[in-house]
Protein backbone atom coordinates (compact mmCIF):
# COMPACT_ATOMS: atom_id res chain seq x y z
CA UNK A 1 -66.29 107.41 73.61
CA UNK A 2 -63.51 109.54 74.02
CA UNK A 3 -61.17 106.52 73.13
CA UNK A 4 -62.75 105.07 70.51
CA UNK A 5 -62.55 108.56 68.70
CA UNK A 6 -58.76 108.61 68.76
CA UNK A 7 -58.71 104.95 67.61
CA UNK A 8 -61.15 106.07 64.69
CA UNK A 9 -58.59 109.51 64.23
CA UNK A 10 -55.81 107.15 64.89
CA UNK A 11 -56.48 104.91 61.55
CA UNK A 12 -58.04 107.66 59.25
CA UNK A 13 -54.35 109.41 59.40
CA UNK A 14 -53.06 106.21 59.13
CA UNK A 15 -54.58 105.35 56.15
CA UNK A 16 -54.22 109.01 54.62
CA UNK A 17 -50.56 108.82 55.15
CA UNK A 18 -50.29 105.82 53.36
CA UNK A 19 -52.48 107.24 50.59
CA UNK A 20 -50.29 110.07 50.51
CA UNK A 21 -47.25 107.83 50.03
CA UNK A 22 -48.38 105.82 47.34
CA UNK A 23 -49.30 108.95 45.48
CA UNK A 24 -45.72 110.24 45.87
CA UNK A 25 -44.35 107.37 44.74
CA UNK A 26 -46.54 107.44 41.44
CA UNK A 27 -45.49 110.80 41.31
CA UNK A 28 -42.07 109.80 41.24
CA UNK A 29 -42.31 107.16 39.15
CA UNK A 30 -43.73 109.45 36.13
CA UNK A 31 -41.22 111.79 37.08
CA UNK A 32 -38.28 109.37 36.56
CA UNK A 33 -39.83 108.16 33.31
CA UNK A 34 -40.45 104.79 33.79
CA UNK A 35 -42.30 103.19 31.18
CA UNK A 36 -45.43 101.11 32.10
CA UNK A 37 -45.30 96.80 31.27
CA UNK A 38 -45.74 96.28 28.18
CA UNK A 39 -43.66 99.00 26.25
CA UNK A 40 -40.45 96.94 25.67
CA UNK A 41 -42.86 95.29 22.63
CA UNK A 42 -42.99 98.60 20.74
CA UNK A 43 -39.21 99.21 21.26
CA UNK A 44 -37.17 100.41 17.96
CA UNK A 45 -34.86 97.68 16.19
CA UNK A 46 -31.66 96.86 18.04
CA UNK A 47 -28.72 98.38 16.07
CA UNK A 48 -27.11 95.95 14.73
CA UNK A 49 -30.30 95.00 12.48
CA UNK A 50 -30.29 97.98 11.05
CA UNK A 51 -26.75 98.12 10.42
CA UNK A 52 -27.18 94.55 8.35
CA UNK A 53 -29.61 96.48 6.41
CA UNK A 54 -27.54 99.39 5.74
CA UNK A 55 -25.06 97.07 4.28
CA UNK A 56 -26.78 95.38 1.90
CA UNK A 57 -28.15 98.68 0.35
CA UNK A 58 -25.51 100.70 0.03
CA UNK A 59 -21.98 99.66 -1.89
CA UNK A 60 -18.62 99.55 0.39
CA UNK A 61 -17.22 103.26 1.49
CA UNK A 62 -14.98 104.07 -1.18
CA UNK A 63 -15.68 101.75 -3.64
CA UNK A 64 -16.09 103.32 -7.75
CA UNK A 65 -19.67 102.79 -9.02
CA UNK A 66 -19.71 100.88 -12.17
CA UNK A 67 -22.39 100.71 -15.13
CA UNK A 68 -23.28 96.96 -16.82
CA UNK A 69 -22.48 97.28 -20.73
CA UNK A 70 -25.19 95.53 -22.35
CA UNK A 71 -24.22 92.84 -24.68
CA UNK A 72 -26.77 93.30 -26.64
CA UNK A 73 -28.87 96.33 -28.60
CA UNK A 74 -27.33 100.21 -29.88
CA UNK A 75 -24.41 101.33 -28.22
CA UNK A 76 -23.51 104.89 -28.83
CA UNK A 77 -22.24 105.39 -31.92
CA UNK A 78 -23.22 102.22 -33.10
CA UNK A 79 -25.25 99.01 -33.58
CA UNK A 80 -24.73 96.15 -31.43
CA UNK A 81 -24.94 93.93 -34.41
CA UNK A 82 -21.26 95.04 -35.30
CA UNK A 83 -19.87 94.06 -31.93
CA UNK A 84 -16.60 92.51 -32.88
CA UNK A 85 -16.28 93.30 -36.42
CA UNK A 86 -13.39 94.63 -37.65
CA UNK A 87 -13.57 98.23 -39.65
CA UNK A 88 -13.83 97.95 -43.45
CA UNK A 89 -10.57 98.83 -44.97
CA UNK A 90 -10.21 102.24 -46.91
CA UNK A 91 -10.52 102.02 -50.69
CA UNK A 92 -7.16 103.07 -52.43
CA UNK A 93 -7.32 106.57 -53.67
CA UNK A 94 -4.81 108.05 -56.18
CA UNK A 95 -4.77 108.23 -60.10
CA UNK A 96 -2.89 105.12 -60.46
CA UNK A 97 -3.58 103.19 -57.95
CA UNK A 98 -4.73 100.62 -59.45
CA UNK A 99 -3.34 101.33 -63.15
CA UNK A 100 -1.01 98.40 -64.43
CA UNK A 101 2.42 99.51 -65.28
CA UNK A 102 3.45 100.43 -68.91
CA UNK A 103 5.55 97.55 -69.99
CA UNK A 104 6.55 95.40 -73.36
CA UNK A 105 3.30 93.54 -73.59
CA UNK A 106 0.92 96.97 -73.78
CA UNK A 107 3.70 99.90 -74.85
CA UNK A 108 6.22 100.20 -76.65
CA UNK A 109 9.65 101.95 -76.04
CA UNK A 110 12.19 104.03 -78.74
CA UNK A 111 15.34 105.77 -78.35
CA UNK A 112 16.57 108.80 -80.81
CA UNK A 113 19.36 111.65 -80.65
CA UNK A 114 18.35 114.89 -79.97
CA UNK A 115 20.38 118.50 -81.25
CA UNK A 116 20.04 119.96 -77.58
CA UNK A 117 21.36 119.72 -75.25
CA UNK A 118 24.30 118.15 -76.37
CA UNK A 119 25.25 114.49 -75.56
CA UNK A 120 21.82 113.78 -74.33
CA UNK A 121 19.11 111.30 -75.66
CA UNK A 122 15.67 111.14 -75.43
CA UNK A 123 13.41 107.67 -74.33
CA UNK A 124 10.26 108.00 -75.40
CA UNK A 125 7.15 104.96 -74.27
CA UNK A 126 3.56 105.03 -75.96
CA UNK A 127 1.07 102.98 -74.71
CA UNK A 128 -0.19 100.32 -77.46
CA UNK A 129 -2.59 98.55 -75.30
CA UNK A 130 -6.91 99.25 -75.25
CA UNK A 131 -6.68 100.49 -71.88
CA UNK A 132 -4.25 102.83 -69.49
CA UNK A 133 -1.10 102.04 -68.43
CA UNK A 134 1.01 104.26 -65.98
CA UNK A 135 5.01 104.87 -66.28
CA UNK A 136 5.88 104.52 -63.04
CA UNK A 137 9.07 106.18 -61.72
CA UNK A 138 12.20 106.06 -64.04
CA UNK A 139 13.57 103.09 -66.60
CA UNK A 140 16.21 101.40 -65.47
CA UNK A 141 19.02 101.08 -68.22
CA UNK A 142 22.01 99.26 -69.31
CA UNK A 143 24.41 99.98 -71.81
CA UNK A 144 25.82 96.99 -73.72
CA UNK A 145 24.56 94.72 -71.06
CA UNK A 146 26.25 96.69 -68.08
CA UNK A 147 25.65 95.09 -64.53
CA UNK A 148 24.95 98.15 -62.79
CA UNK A 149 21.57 100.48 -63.53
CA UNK A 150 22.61 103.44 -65.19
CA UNK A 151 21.77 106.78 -61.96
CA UNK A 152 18.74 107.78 -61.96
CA UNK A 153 18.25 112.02 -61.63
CA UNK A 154 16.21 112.33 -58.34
CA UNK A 155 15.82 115.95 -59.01
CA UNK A 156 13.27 115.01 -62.08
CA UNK A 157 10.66 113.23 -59.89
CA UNK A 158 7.27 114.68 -61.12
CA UNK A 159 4.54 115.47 -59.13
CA UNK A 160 2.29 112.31 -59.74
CA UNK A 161 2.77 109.57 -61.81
CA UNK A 162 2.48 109.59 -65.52
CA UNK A 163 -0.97 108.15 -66.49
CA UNK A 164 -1.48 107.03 -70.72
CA UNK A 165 -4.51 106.38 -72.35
CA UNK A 166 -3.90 104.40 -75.46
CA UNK A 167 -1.84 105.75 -77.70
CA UNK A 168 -0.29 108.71 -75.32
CA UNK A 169 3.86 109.04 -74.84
CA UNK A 170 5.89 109.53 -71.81
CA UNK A 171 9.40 110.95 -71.87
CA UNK A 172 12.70 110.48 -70.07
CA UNK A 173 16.37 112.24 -70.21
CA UNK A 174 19.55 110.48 -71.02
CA UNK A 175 22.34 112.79 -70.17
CA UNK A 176 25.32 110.46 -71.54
CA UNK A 177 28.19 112.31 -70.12
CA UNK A 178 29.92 113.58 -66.62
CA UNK A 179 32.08 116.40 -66.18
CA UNK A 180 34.02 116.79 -69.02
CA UNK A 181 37.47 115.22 -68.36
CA UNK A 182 36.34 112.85 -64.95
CA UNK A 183 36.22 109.57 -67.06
CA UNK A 184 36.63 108.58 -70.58
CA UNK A 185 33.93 108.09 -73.09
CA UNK A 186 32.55 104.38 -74.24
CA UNK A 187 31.14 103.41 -77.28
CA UNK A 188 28.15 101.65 -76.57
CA UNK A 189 25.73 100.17 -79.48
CA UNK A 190 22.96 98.46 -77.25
CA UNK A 191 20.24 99.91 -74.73
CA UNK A 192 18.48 97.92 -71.93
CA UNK A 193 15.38 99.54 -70.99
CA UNK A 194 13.48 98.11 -67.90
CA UNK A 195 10.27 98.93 -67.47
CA UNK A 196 8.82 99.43 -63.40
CA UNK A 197 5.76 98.52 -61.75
CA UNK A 198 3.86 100.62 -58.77
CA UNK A 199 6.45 98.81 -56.36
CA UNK A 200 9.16 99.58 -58.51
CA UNK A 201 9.74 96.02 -59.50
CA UNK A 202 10.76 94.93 -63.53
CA UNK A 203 7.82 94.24 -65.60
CA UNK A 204 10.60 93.17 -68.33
CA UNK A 205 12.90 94.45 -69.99
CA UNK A 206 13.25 95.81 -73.89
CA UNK A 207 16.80 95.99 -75.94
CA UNK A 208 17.06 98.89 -78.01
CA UNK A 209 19.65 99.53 -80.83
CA UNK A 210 21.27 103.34 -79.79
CA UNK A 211 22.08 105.93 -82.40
CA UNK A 212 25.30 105.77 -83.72
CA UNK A 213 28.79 107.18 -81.71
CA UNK A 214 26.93 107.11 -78.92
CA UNK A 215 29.47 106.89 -76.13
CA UNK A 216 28.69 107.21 -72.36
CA UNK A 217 31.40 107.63 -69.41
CA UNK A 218 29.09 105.96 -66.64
CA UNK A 219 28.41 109.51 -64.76
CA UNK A 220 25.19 110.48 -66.44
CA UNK A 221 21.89 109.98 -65.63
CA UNK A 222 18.38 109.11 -66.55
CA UNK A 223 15.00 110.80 -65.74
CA UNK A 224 11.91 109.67 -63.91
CA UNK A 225 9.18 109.69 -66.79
CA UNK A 226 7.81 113.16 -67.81
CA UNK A 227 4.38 114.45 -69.85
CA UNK A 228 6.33 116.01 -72.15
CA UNK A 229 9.54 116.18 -73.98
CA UNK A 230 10.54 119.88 -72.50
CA UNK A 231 10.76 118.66 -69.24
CA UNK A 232 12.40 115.78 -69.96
CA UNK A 233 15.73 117.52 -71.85
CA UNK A 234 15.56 120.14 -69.31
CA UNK A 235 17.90 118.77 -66.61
């Protein structure tokens, strides 16, 4: 009896101590956190999947961010119809801009003496046409068929071009005469008048017959086309 009891004793501790050591090591097991089968399914996405998706989504580091221009539809300050069209081009402003030139077929041009000043003449142009005509900068003259265009007084340039409705006059200046003394006087009998255009190109040209003894020593001048006779004898 006695023996069988520690037998009996014998494997009860036995089988407590191996309870007790499979207990500790579930103990430990939790403690060292060891994750039961079956968890590796639930595990997040590796890295480098989410790094692929990263890429995609997001432009390269560094790179400017740009904005499609549609081809089509408004644009600001404008229609998309007029893509490619060139701006209209300004209409010409200005009184004469688009005023033909006085000239032999619509005016008419006359040269007289005048009492002052002295040794001066006066050119006078009327219009003669229905409709207006502009005298555009000054005449070009020639006495007795002279090669070279008589000098033209840059001082006289008006303000804006002289504008005549039918039957209106424009004036220029003929100052015949130098310094007294720097070159001798010529008789002259014939004037060339030459009327201008806009660009300042001849429109034709009208002879005149001058007044008589009129002489000219080349270092006079002509006016640009005045308004009115005053300012036209005034230089």
């Amino acid at each position: 009896m006695r023996i069988n009891r520690i037998r009996t004793t014998a494997i009860a501790a036995t089988a407590l101590a191996a309870a007790l050591s499979l207990t500790a090591c579930g103990g430990d097991d939790k403690a060292m956190g060891t994750k039961p089968a079956g968890a590796a399914e639930t595990a997040t996405p590796a890295a480098s999947d989410t790094d692929g998706t990263a890429q995609q989504d997001a432009p390269e580091a560094g790179a400017p961010e740009t904005q499609t221009v549609p081809t089509q539809g408004k644009h600001a300050g404008g229609n998309g119809d007029n893509r490619g069209k060139k701006p209209e081009a300004a209409p010409k402003t200005g009184a004469a801009a688009s005023i033909p030139a006085c000239m032999p077929k619509n005016s008419t041009v006359k040269v007289s003496s005048v009492s002052r000043p002295i040794n001066h003449l006066l050119l006078t142009v009327t219009n003669t046409g229905s409709t207006n005509c502009a005298a555009y900068y000054a005449p070009f003259l020639r006495f007795d068929g002279a090669q070279a265009v008589y000098p033209i007084l840059d001082d006289s340039k008006p303000q804006a071009v002289v504008t005549l409705a039918p039957g209106e006059e424009a004036y220029a200046g003929i100052a015949l005469l130098g310094e007294p003394g720097e070159n001798e006087p010529v008789p002259s009998d014939n004037l060339g008048v030459i009327m201008v255009d806009k660009n300042n190109k001849s429109k034709g040209e009208a002879t005149l017959k001058l007044p008589a003894d009129t002489a000219t020593d080349g270092l006079g001048f002509v006016t640009y086309w005045q308004s009115d006779v005053e300012t036209a004898l005034m230089f």
